[in-house]
C-alpha atoms as a PDB file:
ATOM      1  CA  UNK A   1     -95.413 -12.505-125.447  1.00  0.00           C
ATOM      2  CA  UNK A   2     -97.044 -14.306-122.184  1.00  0.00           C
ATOM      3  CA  UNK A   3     -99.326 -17.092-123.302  1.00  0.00           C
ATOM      4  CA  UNK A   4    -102.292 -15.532-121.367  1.00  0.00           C
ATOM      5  CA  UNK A   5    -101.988 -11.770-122.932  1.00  0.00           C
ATOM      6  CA  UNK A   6    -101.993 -14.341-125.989  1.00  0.00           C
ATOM      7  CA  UNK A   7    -105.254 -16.313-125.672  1.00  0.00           C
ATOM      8  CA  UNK A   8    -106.688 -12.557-124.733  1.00  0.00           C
ATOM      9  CA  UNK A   9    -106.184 -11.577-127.974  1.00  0.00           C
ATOM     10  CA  UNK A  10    -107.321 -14.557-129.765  1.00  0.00           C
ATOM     11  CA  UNK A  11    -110.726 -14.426-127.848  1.00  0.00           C
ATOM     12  CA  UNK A  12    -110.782 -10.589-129.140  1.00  0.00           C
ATOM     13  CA  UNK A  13    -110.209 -11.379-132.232  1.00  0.00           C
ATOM     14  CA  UNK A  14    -113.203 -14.103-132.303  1.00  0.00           C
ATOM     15  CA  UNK A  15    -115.255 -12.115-131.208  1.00  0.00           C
ATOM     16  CA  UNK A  16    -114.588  -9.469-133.895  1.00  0.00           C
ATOM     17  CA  UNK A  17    -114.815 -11.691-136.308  1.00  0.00           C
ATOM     18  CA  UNK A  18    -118.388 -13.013-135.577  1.00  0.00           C
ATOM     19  CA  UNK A  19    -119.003  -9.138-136.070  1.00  0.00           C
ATOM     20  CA  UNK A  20    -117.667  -9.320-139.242  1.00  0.00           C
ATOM     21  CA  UNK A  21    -117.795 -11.948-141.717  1.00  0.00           C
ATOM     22  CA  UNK A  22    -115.219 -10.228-144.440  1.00  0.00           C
ATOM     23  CA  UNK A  23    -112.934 -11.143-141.930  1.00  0.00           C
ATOM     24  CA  UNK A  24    -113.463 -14.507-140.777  1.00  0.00           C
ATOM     25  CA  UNK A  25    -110.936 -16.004-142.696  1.00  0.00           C
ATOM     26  CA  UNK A  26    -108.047 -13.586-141.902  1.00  0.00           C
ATOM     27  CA  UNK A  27    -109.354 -13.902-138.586  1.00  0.00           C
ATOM     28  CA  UNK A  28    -109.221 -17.717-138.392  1.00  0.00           C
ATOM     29  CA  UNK A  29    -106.339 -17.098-140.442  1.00  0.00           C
ATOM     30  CA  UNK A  30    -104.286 -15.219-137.777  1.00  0.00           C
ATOM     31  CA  UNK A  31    -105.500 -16.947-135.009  1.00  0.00           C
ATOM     32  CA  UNK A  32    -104.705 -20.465-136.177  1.00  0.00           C
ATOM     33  CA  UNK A  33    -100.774 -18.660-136.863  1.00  0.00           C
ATOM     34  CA  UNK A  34    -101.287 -17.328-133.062  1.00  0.00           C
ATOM     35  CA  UNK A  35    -102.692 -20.293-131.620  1.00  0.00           C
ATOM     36  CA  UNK A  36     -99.697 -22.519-133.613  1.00  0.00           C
ATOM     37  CA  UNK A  37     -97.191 -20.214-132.181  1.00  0.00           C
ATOM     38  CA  UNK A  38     -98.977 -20.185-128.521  1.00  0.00           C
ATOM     39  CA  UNK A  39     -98.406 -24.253-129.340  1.00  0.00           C
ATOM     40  CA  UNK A  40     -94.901 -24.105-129.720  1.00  0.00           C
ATOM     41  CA  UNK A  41     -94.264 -21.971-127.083  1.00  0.00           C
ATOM     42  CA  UNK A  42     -95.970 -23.682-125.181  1.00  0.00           C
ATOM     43  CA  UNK A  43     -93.598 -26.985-126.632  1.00  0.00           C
ATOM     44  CA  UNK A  44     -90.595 -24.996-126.165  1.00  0.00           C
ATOM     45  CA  UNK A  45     -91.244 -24.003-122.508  1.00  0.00           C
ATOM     46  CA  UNK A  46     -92.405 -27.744-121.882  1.00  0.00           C
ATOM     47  CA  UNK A  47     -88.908 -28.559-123.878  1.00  0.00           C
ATOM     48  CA  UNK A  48     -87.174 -25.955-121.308  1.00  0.00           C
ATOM     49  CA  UNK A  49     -88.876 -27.358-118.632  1.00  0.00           C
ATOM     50  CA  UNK A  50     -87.723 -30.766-119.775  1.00  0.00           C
ATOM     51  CA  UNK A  51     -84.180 -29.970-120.129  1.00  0.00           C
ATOM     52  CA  UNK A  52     -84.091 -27.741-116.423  1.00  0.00           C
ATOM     53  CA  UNK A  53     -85.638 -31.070-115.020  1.00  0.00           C
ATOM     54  CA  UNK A  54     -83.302 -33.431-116.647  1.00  0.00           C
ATOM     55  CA  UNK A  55     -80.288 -31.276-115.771  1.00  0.00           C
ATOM     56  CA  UNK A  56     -81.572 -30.906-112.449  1.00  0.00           C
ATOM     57  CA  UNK A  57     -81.757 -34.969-112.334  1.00  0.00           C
ATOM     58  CA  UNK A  58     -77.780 -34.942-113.497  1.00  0.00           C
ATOM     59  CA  UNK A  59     -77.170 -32.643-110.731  1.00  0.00           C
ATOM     60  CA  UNK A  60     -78.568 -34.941-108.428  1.00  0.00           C
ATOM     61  CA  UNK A  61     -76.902 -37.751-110.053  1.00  0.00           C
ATOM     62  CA  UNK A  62     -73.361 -35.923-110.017  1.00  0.00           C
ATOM     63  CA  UNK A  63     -73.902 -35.038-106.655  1.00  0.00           C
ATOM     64  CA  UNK A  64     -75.294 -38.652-105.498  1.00  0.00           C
ATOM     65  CA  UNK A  65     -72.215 -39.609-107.086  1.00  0.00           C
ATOM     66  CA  UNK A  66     -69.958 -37.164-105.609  1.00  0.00           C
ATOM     67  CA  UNK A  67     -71.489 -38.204-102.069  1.00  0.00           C
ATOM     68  CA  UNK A  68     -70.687 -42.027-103.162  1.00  0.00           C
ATOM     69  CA  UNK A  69     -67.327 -41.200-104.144  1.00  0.00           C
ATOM     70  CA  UNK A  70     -66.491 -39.013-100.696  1.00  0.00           C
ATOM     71  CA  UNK A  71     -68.285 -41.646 -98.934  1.00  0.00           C
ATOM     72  CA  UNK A  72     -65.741 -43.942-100.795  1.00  0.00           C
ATOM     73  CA  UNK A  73     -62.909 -42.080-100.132  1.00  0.00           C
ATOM     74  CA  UNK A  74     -64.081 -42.101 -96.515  1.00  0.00           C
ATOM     75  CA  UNK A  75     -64.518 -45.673 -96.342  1.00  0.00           C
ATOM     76  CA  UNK A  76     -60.636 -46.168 -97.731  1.00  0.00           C
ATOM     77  CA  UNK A  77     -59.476 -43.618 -95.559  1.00  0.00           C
ATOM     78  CA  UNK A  78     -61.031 -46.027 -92.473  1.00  0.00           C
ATOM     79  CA  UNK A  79     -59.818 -48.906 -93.865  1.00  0.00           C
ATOM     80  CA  UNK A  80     -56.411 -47.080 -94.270  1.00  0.00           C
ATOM     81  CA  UNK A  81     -56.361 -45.814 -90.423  1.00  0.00           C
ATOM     82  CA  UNK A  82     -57.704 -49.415 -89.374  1.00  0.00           C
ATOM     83  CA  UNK A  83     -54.701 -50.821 -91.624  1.00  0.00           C
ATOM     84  CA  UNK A  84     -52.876 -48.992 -89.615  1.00  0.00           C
ATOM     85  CA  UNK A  85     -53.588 -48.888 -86.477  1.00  0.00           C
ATOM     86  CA  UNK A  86     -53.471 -53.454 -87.081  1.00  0.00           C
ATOM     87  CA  UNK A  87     -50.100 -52.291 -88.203  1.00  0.00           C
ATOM     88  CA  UNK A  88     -49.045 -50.751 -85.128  1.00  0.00           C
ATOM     89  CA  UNK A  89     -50.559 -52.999 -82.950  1.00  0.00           C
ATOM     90  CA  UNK A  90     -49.035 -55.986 -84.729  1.00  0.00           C
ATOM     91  CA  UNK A  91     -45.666 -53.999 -84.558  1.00  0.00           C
ATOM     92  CA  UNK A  92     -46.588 -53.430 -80.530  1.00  0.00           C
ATOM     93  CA  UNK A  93     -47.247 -57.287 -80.243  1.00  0.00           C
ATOM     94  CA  UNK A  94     -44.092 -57.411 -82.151  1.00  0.00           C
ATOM     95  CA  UNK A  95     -42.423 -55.674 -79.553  1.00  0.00           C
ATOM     96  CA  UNK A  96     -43.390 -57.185 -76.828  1.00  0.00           C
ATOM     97  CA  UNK A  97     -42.827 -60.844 -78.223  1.00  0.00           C
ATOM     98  CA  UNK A  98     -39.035 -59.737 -78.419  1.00  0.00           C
ATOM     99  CA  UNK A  99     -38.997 -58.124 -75.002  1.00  0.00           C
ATOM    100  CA  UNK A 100     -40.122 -61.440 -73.704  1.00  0.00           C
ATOM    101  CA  UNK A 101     -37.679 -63.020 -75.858  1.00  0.00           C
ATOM    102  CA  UNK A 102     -34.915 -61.038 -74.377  1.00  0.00           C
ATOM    103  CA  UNK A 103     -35.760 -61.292 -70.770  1.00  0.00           C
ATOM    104  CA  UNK A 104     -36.102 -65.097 -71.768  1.00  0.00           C
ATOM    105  CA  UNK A 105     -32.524 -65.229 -73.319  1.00  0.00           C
ATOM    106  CA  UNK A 106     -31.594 -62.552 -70.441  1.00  0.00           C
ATOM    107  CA  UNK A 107     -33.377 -65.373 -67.504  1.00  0.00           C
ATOM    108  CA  UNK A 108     -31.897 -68.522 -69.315  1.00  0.00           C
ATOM    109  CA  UNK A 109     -28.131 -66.081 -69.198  1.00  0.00           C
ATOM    110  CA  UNK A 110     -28.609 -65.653 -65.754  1.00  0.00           C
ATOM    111  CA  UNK A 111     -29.475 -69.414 -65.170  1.00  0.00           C
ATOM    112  CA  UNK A 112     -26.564 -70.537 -67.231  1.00  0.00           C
ATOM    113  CA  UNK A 113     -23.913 -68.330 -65.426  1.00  0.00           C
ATOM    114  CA  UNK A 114     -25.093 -69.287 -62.206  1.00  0.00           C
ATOM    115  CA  UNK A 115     -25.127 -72.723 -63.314  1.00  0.00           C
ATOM    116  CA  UNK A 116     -21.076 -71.964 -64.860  1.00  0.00           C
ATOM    117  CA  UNK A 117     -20.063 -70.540 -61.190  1.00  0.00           C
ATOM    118  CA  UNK A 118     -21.453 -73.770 -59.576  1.00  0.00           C
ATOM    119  CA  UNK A 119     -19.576 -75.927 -61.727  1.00  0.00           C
ATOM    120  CA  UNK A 120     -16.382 -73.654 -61.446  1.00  0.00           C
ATOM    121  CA  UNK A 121     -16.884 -73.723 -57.568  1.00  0.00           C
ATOM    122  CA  UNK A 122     -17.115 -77.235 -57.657  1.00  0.00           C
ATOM    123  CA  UNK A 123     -14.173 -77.987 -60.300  1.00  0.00           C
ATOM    124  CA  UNK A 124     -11.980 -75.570 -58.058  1.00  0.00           C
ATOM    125  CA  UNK A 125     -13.150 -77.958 -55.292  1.00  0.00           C
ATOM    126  CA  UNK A 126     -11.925 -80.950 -56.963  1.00  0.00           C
ATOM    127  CA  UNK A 127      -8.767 -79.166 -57.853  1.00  0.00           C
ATOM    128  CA  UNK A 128      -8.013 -78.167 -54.319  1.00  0.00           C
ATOM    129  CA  UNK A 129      -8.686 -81.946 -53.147  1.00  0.00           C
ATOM    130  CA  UNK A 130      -6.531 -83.311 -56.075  1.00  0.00           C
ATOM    131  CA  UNK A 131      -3.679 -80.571 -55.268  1.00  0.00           C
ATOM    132  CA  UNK A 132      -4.091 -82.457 -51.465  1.00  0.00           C
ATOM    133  CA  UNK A 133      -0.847 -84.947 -51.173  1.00  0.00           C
ATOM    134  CA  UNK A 134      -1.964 -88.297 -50.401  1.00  0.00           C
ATOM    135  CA  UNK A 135      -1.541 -88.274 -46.771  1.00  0.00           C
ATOM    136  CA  UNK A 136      -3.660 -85.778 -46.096  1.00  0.00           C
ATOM    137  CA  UNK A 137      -6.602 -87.368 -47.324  1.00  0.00           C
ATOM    138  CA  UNK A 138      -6.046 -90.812 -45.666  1.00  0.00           C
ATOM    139  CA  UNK A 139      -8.575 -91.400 -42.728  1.00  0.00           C
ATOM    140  CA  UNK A 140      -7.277 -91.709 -39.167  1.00  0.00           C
ATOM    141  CA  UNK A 141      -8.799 -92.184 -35.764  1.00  0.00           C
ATOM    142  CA  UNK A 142      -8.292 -89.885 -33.100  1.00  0.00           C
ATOM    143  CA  UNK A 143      -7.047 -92.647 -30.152  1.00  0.00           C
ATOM    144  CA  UNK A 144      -8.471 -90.565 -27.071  1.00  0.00           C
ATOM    145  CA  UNK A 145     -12.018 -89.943 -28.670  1.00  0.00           C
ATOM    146  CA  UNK A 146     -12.354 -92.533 -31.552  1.00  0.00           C
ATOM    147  CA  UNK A 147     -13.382 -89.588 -33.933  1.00  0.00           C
ATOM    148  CA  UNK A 148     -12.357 -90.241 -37.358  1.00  0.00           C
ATOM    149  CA  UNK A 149     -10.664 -87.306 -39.370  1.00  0.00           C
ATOM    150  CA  UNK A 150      -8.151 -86.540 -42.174  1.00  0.00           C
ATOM    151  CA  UNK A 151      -5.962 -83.312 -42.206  1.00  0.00           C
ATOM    152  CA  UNK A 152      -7.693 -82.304 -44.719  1.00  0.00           C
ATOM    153  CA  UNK A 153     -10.927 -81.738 -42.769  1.00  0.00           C
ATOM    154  CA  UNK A 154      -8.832 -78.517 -41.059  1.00  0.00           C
ATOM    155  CA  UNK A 155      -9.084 -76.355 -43.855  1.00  0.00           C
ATOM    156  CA  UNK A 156      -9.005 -72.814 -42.782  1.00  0.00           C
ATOM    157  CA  UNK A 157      -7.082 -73.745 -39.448  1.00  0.00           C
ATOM    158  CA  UNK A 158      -3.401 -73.524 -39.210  1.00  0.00           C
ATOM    159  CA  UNK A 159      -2.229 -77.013 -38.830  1.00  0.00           C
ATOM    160  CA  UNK A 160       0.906 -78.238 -36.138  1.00  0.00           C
ATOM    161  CA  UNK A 161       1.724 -81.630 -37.449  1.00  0.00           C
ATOM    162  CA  UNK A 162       4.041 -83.624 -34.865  1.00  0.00           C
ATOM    163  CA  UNK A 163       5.215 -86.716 -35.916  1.00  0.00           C
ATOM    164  CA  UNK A 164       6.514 -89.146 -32.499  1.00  0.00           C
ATOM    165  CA  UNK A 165       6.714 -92.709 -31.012  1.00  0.00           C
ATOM    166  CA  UNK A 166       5.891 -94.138 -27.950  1.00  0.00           C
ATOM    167  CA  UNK A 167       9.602 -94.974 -27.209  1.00  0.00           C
ATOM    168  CA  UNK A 168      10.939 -91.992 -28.491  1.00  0.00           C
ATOM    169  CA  UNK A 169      12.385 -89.686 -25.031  1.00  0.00           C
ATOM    170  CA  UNK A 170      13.179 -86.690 -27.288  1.00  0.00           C
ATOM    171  CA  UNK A 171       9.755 -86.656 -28.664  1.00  0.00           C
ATOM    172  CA  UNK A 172       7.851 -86.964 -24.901  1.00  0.00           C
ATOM    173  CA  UNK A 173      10.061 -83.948 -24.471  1.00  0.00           C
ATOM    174  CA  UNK A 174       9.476 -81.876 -27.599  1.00  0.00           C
ATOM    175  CA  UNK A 175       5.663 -82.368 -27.046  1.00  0.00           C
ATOM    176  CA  UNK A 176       5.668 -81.154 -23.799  1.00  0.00           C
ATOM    177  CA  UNK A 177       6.890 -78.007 -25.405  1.00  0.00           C
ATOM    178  CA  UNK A 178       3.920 -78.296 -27.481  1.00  0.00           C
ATOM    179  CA  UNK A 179       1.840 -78.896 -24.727  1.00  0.00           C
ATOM    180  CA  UNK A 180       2.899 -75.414 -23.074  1.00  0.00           C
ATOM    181  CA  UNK A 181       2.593 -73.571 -26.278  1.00  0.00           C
ATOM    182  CA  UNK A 182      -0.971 -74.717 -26.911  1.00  0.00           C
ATOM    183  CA  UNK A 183      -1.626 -73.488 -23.109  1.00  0.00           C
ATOM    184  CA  UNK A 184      -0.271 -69.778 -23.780  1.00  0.00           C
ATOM    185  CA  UNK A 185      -1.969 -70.154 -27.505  1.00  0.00           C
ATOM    186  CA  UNK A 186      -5.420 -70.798 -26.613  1.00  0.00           C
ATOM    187  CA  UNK A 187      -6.548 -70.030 -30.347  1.00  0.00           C
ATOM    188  CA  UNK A 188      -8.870 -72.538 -31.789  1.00  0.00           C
ATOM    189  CA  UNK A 189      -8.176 -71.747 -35.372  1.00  0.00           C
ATOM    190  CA  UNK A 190      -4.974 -73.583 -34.249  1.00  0.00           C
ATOM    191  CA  UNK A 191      -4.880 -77.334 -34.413  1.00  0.00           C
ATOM    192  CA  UNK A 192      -2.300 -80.024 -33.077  1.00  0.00           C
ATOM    193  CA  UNK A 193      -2.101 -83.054 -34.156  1.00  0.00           C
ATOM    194  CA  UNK A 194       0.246 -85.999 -32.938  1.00  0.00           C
ATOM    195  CA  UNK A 195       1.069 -88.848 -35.171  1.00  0.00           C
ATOM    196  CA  UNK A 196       2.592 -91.979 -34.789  1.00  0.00           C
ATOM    197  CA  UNK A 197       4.896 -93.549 -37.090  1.00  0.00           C
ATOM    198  CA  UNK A 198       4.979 -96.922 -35.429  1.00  0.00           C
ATOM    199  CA  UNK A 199       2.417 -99.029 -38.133  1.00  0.00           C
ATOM    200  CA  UNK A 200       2.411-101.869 -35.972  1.00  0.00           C
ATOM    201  CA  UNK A 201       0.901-100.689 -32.733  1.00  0.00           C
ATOM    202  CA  UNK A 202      -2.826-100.494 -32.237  1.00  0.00           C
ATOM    203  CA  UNK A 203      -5.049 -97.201 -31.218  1.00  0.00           C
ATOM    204  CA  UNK A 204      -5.372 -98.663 -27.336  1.00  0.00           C
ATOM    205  CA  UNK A 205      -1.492 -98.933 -26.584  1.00  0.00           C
ATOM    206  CA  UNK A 206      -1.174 -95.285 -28.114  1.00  0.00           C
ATOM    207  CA  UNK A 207      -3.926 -94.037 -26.043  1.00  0.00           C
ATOM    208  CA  UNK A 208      -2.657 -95.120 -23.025  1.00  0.00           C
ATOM    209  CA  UNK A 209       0.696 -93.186 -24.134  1.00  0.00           C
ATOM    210  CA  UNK A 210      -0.901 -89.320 -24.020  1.00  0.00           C
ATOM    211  CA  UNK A 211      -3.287 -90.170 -21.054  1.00  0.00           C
ATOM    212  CA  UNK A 212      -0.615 -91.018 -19.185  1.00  0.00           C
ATOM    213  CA  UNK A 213       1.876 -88.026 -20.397  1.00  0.00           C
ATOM    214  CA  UNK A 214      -1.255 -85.402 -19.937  1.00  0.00           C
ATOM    215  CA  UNK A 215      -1.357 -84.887 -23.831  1.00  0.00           C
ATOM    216  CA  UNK A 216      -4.947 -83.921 -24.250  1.00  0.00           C
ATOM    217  CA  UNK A 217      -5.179 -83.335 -28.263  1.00  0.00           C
ATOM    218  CA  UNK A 218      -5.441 -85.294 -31.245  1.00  0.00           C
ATOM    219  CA  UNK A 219      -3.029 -88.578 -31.622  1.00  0.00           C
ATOM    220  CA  UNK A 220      -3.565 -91.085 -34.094  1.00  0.00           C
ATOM    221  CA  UNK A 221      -1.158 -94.050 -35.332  1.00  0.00           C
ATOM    222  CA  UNK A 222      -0.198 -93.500 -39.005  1.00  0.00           C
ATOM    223  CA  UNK A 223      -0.542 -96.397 -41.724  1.00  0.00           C
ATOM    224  CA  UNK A 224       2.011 -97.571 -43.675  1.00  0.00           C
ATOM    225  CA  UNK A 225       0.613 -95.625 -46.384  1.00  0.00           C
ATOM    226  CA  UNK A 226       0.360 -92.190 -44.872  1.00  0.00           C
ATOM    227  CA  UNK A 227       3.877 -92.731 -43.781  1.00  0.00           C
ATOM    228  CA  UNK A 228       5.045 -93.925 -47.246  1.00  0.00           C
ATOM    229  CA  UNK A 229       3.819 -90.508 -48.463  1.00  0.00           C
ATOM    230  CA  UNK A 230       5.131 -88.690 -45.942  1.00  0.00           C
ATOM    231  CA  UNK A 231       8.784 -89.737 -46.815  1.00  0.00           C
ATOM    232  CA  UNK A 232       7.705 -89.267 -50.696  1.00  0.00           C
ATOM    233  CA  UNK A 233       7.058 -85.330 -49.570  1.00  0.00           C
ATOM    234  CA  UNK A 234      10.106 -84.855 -46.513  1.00  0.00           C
ATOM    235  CA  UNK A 235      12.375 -87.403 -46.824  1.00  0.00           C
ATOM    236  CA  UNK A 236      13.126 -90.329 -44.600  1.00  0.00           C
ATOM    237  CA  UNK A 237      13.922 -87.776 -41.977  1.00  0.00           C
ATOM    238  CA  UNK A 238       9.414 -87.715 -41.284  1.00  0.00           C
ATOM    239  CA  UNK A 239      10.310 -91.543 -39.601  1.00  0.00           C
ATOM    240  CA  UNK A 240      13.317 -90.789 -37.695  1.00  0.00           C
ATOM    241  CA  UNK A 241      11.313 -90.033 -34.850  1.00  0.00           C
ATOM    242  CA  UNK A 242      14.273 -88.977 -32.236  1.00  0.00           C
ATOM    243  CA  UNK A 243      15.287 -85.718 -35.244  1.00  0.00           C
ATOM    244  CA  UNK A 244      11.787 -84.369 -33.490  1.00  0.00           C
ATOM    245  CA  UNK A 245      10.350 -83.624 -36.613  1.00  0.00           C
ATOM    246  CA  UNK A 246       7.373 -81.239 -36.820  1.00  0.00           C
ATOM    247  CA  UNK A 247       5.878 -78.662 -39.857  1.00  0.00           C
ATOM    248  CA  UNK A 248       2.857 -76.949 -40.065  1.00  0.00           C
ATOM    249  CA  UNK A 249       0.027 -77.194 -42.672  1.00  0.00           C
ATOM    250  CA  UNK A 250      -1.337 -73.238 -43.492  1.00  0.00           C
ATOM    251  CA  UNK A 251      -5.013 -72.277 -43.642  1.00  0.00           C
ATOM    252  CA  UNK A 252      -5.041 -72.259 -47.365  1.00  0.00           C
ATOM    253  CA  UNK A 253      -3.171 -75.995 -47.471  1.00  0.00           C
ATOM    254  CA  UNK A 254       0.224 -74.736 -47.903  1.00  0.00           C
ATOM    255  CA  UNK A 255       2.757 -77.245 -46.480  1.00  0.00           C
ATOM    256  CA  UNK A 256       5.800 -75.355 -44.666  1.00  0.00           C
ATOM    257  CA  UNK A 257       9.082 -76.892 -44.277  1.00  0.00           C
ATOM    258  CA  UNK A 258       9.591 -80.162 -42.215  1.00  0.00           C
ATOM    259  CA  UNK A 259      11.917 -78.771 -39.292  1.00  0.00           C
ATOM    260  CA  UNK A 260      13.867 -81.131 -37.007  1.00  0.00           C
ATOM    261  CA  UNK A 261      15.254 -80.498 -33.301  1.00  0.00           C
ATOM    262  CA  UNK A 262      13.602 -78.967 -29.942  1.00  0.00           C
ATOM    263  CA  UNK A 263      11.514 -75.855 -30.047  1.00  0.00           C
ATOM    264  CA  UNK A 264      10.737 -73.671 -26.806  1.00  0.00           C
ATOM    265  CA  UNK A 265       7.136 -72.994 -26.420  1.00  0.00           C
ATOM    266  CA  UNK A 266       7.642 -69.254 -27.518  1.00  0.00           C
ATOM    267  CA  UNK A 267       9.067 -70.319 -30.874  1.00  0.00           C
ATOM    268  CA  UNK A 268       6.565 -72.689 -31.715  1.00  0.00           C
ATOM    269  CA  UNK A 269       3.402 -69.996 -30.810  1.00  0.00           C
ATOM    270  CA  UNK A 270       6.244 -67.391 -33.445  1.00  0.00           C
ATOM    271  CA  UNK A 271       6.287 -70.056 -36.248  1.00  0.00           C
ATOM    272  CA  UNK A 272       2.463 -70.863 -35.693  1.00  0.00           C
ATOM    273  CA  UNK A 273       1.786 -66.803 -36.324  1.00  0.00           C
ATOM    274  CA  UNK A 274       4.387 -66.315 -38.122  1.00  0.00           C
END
């Protein structure tokens, strides 16, 4: 029963008890009993309404809680994705530390085989220049222009070697051969050189020699050292100056065969490019 319909009644009943006094005390009686139970009602809805509020609090506190633990989960799911993302970008920086380190490695590679073909270069140099016999390293001076030079400066020329003497008739003849040949020749990757094996004359006498005979390349007088060396190589043949010997030096420094006796013009220009 509704509380109000309830206090209806108990004002009725008042009233019909102040009609009747026979029934004041069943009256009072009934509407203490109502009154009690309109009480606790009245305590049980307030009990009710106690329990829907406090379960309504829980809700709120299971759901502030739920919100606090998604918002937690949230928060480790950023810290996860920011975890990672330092993770990749460490791994990028990673990366690119051994990219530089490779083209590093790959510059200082690059440096160090250049610097390897230098020193190769310049150990085949040496090689070349210790390969060189002795007498073609020995300075000499070039009587008609006072030019110094060593046979080994014509590297890459072909080389016609003539050793003479001033006295020598069969030499004055054998280089007038040469002196034709160089005439139908003309090639300048072709040198001639004359040298004298007399030690003991100076450059002037020597240069009066070709500019008297017309002999208009390179003469020098050899010393006694070049000439020592060239007997060590061809025999004492090199200083017999009447055999007419002559060889010729390749572009790459090969020394061909000393050859002795005259040679027309046309077979020294075959020899030379042959």
């Amino acid at each position: 029963m509704k509380t109000g319909t309830k206090l209806l009644l108990v004002l009725l009943i008042l009233l019909l008890a102040a009609c009747s006094p026979t029934a004041t005390s069943e009256t009072t009686t009934m509407t203490d009993s109502m009154a009690d139970e309109t009480m606790t009602d009245s305590k049980m809805n307030d009990a009710a309404m106690m329990d829907d509020h406090m379960a309504d609090e829980e809700m709120t506190d299971n759901m502030d809680d739920g919100t606090k633990a998604d918002e937690g989960m949230a928060d480790a799911d950023m810290a996860d994705e920011d975890m990672a993302h330092g993770d990749m970008a460490d791994e990028s920086m990673a990366d690119e530390g051994m990219a530089d380190e490779d083209m590093a490695h790959g510059d200082m590679a690059h440096g160090d085989m250049a610097d390897e073909n230098m020193a190769d270069e310049s150990m085949g140099h040496e090689a070349m220049m210790g390969d060189q016999p002795v007498w073609q390293q020995i300075t000499l001076t070039d009587v008609r222009t006072n030019e110094t030079f060593t046979l080994a400066d014509f590297a890459g020329k072909t080389v016609y070697v003539e050793p003479m003497a001033t006295w020598c008739t069969n030499c004055r003849q054998q280089l007038g051969n040469v002196k034709e040949a160089i005439a139908q020749l003309g090639d300048d990757n072709v040198v001639f050189v004359g040298i004298s094996v007399e030690t003991n004359i100076d450059n002037a006498t020597l240069a009066e020699y070709v500019t008297n005979t017309g002999f208009d390349w390179p003469f020098a007088v050899a010393t006694p050292e070049m000439l020592q060396s060239l007997a060590d190589q061809f025999g004492r043949t090199i200083a017999n100056p009447p055999s007419t010997p002559h060889f010729i030096i390749a572009p790459d420094g090969t020394v061909g065969e000393l050859v002795t006796g005259f040679e027309t013009p046309e077979e020294i220009i075959g020899r030379l490019q042959g």
